[in-house]
N, C-alpha and C. Protein backbone atom coordinates (compact mmCIF):
# COMPACT_ATOMS: atom_id res chain seq x y z
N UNK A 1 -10.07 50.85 -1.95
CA UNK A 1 -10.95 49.70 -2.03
C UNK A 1 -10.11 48.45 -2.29
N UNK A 2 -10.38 47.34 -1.67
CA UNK A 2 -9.52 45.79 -2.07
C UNK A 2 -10.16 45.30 -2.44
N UNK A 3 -9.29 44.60 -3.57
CA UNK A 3 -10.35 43.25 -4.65
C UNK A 3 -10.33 41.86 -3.56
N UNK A 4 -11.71 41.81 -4.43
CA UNK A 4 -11.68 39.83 -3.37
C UNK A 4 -10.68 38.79 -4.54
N UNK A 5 -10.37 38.09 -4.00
CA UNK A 5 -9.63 37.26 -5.03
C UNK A 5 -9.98 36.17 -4.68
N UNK A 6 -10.71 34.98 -5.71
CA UNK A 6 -11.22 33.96 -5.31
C UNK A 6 -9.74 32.68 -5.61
N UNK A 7 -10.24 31.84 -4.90
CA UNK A 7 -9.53 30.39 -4.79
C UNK A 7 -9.96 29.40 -5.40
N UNK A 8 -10.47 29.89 -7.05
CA UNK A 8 -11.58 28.57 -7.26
C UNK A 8 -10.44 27.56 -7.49
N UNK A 9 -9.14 27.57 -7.91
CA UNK A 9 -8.56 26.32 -8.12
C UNK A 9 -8.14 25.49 -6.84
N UNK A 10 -8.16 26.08 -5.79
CA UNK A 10 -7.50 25.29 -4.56
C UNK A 10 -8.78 24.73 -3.99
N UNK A 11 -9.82 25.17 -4.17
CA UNK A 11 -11.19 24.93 -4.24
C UNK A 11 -11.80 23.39 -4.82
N UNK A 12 -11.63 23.71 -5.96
CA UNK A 12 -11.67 22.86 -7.02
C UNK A 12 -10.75 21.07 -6.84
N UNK A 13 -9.33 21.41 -6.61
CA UNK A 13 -8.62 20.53 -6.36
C UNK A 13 -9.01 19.27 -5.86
N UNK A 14 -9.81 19.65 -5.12
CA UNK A 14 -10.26 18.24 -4.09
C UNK A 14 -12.25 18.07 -4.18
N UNK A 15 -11.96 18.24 -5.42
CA UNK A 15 -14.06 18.40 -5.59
C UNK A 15 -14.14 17.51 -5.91
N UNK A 16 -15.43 16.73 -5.55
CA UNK A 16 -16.34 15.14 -5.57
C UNK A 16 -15.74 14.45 -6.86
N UNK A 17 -15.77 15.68 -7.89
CA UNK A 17 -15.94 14.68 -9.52
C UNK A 17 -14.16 14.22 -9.59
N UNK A 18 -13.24 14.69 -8.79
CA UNK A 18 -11.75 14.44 -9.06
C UNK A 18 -11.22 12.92 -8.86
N UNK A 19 -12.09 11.99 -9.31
CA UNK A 19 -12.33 10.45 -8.73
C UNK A 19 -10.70 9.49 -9.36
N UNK A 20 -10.11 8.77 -8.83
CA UNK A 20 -9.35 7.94 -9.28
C UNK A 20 -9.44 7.49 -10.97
N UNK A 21 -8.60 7.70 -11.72
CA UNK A 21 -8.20 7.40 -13.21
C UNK A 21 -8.74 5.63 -12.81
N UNK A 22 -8.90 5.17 -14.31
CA UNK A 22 -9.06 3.47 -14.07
C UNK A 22 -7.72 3.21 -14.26
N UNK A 23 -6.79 3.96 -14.60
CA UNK A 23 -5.16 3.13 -14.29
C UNK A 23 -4.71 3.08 -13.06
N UNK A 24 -5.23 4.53 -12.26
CA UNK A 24 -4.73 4.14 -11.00
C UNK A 24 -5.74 3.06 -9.86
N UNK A 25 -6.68 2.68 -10.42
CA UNK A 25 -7.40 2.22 -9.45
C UNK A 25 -7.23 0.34 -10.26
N UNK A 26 -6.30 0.35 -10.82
CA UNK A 26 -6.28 -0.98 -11.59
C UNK A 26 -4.76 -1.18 -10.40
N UNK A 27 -3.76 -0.18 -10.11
CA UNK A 27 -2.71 -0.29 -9.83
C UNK A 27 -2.82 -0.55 -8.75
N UNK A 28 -3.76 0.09 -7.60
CA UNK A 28 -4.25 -0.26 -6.49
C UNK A 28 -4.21 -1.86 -6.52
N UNK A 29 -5.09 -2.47 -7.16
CA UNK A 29 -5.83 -3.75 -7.54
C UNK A 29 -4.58 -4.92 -7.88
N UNK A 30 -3.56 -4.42 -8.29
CA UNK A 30 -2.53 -5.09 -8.73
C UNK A 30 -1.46 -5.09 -7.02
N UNK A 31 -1.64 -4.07 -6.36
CA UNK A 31 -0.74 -4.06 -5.21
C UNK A 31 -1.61 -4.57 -4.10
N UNK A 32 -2.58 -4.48 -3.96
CA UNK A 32 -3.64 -5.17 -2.86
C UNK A 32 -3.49 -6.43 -2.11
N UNK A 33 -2.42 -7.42 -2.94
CA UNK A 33 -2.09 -8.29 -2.41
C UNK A 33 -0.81 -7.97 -1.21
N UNK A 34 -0.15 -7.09 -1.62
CA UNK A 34 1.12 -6.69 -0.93
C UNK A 34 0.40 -6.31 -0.12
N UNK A 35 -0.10 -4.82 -0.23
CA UNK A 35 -0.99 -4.04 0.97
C UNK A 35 -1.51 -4.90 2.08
N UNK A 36 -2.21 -5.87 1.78
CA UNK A 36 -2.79 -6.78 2.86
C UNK A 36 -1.63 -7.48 3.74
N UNK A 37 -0.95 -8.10 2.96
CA UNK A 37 0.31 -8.67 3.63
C UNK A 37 1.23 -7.85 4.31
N UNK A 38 1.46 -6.74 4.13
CA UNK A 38 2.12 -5.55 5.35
C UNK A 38 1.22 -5.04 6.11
N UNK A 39 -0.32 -5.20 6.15
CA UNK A 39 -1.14 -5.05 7.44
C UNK A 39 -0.84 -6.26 8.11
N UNK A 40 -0.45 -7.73 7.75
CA UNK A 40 -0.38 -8.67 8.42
C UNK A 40 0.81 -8.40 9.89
N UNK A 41 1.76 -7.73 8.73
CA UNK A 41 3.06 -7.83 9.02
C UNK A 41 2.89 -6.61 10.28
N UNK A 42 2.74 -5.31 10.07
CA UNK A 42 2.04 -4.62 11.18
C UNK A 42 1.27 -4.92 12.27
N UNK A 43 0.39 -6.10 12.11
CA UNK A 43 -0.23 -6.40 13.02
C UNK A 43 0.05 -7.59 14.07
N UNK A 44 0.99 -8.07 13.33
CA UNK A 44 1.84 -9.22 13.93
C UNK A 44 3.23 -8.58 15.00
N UNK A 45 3.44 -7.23 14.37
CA UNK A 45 4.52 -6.67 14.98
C UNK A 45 4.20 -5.93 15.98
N UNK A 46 2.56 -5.09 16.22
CA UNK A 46 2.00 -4.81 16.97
C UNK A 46 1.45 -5.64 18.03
N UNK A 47 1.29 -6.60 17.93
CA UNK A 47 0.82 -8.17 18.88
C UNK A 47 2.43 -8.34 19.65
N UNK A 48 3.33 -8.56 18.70
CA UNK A 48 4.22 -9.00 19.69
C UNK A 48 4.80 -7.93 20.83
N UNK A 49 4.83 -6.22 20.39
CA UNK A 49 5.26 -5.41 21.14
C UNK A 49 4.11 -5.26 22.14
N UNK A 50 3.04 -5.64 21.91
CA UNK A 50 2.28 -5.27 23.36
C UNK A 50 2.81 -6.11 24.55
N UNK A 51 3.03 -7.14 24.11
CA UNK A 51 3.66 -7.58 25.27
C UNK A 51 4.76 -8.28 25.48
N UNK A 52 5.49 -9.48 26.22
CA UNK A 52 6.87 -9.70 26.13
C UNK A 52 6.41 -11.26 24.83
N UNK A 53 7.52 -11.26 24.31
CA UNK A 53 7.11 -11.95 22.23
C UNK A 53 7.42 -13.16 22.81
N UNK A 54 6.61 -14.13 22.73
CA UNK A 54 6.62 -15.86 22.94
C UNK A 54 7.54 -16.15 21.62
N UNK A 55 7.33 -17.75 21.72
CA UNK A 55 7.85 -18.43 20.13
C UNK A 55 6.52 -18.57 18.91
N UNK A 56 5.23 -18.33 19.42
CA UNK A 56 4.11 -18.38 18.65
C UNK A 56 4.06 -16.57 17.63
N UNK A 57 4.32 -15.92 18.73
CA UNK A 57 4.77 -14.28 17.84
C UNK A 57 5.70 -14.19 17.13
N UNK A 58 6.54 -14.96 17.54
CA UNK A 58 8.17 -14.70 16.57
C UNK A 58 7.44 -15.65 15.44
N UNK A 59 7.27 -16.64 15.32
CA UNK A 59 7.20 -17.10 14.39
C UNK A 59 5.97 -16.20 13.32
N UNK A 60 4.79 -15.67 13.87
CA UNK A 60 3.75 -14.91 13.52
C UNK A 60 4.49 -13.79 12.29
N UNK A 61 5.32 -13.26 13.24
CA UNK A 61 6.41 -12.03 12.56
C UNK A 61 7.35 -12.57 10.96
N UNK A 62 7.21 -13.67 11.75
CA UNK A 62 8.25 -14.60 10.90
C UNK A 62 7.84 -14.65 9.38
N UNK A 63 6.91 -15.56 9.66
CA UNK A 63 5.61 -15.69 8.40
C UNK A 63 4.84 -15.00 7.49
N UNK A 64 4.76 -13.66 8.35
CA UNK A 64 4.07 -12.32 8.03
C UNK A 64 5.09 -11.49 7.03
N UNK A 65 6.24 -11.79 7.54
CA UNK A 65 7.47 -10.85 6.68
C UNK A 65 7.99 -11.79 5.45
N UNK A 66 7.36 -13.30 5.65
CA UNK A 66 8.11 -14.35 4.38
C UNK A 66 6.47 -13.67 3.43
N UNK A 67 5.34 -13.55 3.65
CA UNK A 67 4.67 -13.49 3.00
C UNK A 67 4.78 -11.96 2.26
N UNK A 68 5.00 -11.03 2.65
CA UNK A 68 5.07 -9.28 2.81
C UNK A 68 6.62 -9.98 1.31
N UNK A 69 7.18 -10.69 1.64
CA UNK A 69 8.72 -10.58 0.83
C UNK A 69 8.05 -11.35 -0.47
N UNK A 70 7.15 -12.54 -0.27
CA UNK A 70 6.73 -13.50 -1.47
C UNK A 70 6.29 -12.60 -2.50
N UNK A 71 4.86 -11.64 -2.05
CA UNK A 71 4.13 -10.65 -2.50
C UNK A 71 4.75 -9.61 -3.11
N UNK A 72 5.76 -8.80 -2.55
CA UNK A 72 6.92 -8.21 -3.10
C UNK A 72 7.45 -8.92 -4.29
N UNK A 73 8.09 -9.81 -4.63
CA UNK A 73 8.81 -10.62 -5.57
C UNK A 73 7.66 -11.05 -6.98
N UNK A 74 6.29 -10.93 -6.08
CA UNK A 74 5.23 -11.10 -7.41
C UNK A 74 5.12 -10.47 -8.23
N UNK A 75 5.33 -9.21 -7.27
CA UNK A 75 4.60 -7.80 -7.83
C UNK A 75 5.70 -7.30 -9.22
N UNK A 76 7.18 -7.54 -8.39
CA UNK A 76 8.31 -6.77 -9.11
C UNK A 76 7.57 -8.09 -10.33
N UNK A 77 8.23 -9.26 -10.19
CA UNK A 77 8.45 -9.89 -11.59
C UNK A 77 6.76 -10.05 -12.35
N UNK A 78 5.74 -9.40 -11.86
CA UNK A 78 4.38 -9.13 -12.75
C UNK A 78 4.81 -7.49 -13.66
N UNK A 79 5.42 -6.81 -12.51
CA UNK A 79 5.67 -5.55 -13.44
C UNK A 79 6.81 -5.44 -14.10
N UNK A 80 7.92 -6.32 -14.05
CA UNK A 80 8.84 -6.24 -15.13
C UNK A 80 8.49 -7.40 -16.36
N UNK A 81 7.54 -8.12 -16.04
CA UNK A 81 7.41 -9.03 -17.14
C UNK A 81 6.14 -8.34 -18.07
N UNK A 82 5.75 -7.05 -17.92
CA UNK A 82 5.21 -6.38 -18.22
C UNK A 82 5.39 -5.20 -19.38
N UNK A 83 6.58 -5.53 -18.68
CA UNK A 83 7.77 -4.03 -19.04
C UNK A 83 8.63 -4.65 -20.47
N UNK A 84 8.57 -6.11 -20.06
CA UNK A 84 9.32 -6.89 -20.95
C UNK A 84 10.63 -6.30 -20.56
N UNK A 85 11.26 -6.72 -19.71
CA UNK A 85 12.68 -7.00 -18.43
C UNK A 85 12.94 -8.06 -17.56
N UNK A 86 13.61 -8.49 -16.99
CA UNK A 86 13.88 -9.23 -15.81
C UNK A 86 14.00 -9.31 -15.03
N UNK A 87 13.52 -9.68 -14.02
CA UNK A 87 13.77 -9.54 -12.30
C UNK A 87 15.04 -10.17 -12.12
């Protein structure tokens, strides 16, 4: 005779109530600015490869990656001034 052997933990793992901590959904909230600005940057880089890149795309790319770098530099010196450190 074979035993059944259940899976309640692999089961379990991914069940409705397993919802985001409020630290991680604060951390989200704190990077959201970046996040948006590398969809820019993606989508600017996707525009110019569809087809052959004018001077209006380059610059698009341009702008998209100064903003993606600004957002970056926020983030570090919000979380080391946090940390009580220095960028």
């Amino acid at each position: 005779m074979n035993t059944i052997v259940t899976v309640q933990e692999a089961v379990t793992a991914f069940a409705d109530w397993n919802e985001p901590t409020d630290a991680e959904l604060d951390a989200i909230e704190r990077e959201l600015p970046l996040i948006l600005a590398d969809v820019d940057l993606i989508d600017a880089q996707i525009t110019a490869m569809d087809r052959t890149p004018n001077e209006v795309d380059t610059r698009r790319v341009r702008r998209a990656l100064a903003r993606v770098l600004t957002e970056y530099r926020v983030l570090a010196n919000r979380t080391t001034d946090a940390m009580g450190g220095a960028a």
